[in-house]
C-alpha atoms as a PDB file:
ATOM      1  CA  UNK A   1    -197.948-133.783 -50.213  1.00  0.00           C
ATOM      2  CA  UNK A   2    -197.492-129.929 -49.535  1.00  0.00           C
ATOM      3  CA  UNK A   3    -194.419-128.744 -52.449  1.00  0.00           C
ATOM      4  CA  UNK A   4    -193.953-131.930 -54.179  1.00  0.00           C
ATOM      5  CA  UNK A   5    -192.151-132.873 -50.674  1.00  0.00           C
ATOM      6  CA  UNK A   6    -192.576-136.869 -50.878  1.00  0.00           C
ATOM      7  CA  UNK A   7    -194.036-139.206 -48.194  1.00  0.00           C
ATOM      8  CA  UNK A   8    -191.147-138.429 -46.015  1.00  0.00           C
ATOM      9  CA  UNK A   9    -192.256-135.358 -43.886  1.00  0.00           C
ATOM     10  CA  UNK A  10    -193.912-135.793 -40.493  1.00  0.00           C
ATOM     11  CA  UNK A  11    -196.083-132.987 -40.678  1.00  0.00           C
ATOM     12  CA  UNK A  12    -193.894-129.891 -39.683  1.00  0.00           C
ATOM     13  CA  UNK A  13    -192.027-129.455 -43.351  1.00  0.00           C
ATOM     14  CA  UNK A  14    -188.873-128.663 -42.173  1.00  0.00           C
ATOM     15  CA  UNK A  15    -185.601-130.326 -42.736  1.00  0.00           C
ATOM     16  CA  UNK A  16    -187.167-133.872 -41.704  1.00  0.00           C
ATOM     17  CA  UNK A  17    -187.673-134.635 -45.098  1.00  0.00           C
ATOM     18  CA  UNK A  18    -184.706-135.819 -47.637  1.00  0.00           C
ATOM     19  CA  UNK A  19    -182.683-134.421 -44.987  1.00  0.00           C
ATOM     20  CA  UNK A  20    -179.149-136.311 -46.172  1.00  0.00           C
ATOM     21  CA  UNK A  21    -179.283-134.012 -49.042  1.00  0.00           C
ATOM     22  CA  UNK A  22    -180.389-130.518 -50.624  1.00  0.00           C
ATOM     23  CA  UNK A  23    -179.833-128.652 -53.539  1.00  0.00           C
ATOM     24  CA  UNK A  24    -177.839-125.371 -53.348  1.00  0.00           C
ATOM     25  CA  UNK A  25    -177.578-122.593 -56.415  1.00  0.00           C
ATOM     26  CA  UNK A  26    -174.769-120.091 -56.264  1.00  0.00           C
ATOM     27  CA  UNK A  27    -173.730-117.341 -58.635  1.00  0.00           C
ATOM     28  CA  UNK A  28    -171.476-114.364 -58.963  1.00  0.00           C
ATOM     29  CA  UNK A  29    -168.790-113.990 -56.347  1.00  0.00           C
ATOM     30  CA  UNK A  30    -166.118-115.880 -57.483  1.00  0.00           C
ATOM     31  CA  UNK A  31    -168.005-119.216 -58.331  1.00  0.00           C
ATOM     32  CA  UNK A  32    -167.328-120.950 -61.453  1.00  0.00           C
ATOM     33  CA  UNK A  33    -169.961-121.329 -63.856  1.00  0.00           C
ATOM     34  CA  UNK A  34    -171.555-124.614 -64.798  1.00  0.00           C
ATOM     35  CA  UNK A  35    -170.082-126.699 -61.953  1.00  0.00           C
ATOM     36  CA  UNK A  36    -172.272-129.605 -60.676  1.00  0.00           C
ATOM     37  CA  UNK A  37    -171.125-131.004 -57.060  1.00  0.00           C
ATOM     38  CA  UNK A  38    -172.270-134.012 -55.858  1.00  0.00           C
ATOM     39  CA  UNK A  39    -175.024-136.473 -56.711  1.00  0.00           C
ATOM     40  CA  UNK A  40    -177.990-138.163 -55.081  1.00  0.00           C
ATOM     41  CA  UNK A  41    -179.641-141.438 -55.462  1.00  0.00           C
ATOM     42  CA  UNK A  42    -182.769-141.723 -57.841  1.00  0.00           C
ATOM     43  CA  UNK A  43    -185.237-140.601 -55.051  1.00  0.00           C
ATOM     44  CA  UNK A  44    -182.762-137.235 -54.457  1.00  0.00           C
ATOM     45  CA  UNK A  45    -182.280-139.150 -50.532  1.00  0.00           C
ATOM     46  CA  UNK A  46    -178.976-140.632 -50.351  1.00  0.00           C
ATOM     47  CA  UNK A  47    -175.540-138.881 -51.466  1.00  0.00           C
ATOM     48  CA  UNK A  48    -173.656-141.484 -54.265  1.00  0.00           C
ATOM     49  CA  UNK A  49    -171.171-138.874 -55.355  1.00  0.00           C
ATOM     50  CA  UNK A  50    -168.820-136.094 -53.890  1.00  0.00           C
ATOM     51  CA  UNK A  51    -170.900-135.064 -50.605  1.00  0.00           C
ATOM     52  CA  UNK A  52    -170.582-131.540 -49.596  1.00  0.00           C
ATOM     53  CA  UNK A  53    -170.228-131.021 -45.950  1.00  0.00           C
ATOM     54  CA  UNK A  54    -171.982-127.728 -44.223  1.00  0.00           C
ATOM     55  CA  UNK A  55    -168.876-126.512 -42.486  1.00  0.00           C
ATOM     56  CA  UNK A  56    -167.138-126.720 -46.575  1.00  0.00           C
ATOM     57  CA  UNK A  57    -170.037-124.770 -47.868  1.00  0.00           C
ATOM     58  CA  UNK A  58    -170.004-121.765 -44.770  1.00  0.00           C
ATOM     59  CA  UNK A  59    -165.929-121.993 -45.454  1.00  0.00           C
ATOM     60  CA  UNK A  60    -166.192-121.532 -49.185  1.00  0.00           C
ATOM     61  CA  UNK A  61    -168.861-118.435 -48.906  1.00  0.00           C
ATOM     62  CA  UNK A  62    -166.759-117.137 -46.406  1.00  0.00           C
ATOM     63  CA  UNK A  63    -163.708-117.352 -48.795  1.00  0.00           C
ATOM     64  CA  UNK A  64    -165.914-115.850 -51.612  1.00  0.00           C
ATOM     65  CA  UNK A  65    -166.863-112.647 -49.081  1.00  0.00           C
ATOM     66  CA  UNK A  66    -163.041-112.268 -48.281  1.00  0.00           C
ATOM     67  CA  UNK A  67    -163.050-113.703 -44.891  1.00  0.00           C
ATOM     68  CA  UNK A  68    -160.399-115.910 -43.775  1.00  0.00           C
ATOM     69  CA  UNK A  69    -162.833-118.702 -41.884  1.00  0.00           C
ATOM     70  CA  UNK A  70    -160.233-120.125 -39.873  1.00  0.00           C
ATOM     71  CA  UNK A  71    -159.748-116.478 -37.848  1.00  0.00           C
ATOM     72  CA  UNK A  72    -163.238-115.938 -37.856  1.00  0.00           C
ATOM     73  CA  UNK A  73    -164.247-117.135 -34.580  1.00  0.00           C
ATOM     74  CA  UNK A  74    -166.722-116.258 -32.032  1.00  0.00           C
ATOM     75  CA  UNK A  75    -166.732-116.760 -27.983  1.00  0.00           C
ATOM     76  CA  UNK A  76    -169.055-119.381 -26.455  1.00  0.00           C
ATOM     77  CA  UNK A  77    -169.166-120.269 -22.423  1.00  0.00           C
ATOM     78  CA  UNK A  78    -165.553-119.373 -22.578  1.00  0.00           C
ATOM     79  CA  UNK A  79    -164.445-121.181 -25.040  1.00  0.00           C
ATOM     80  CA  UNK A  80    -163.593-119.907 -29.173  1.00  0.00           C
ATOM     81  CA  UNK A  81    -165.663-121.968 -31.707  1.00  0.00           C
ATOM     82  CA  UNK A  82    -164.952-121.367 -35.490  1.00  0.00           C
ATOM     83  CA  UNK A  83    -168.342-121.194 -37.810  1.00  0.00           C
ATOM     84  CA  UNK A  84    -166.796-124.074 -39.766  1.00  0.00           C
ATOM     85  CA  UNK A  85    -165.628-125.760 -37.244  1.00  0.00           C
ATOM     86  CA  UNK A  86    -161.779-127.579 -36.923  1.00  0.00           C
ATOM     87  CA  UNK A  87    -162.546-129.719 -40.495  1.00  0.00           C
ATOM     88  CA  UNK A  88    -164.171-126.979 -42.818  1.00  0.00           C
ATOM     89  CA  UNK A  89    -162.248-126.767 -46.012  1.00  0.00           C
ATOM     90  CA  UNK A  90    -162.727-124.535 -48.914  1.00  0.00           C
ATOM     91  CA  UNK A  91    -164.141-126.248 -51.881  1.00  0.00           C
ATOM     92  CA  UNK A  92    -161.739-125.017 -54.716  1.00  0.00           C
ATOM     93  CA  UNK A  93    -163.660-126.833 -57.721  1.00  0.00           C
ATOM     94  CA  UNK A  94    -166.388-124.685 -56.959  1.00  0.00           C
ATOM     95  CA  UNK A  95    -164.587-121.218 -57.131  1.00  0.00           C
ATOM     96  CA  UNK A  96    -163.344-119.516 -60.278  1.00  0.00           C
END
């Protein structure tokens, strides 16, 4: 298929395919060098090792840029959400 993408996608290539995992690169910014989080099965589908939830990964940029994530917080029909939610954590073997 289209990019290597695997008999997975539905036709729209968008996050329908191996969507229980994804690879992320970071650099510079207070991230330590060299440090592998996480594994996936053999067909890169299911997580096996040290999953990485989204709100973690918006919390740990956010620490990175210098912003607190649990004061950052925006106003929604009334009510104050947080980006990373109430369980986003900071993922300190990833920083420097």
């Amino acid at each position: 298929t289209p990019m290597n993408q695997g008999d997975m996608s539905n036709g729209n290539y968008g996050r329908d395919h191996h969507m229980k995992a994804f690879t992320m690169w970071m650099a510079g910014g207070g991230i330590r060098p060299g440090v592998n989080l996480g594994a996936t099965d053999e067909f890169g589908y299911n997580i096996v090792d040290r999953p990485v939830h989204i709100n973690d990964f918006q919390a740990t940029v956010l620490h990175c840029l210098g912003v607190d994530h649990k004061k950052l917080t925006y106003r929604f029909q009334g009510r104050d959400f947080r980006l990373t939610d109430v369980g986003g954590e900071v993922i300190r073997e990833a920083l420097a």
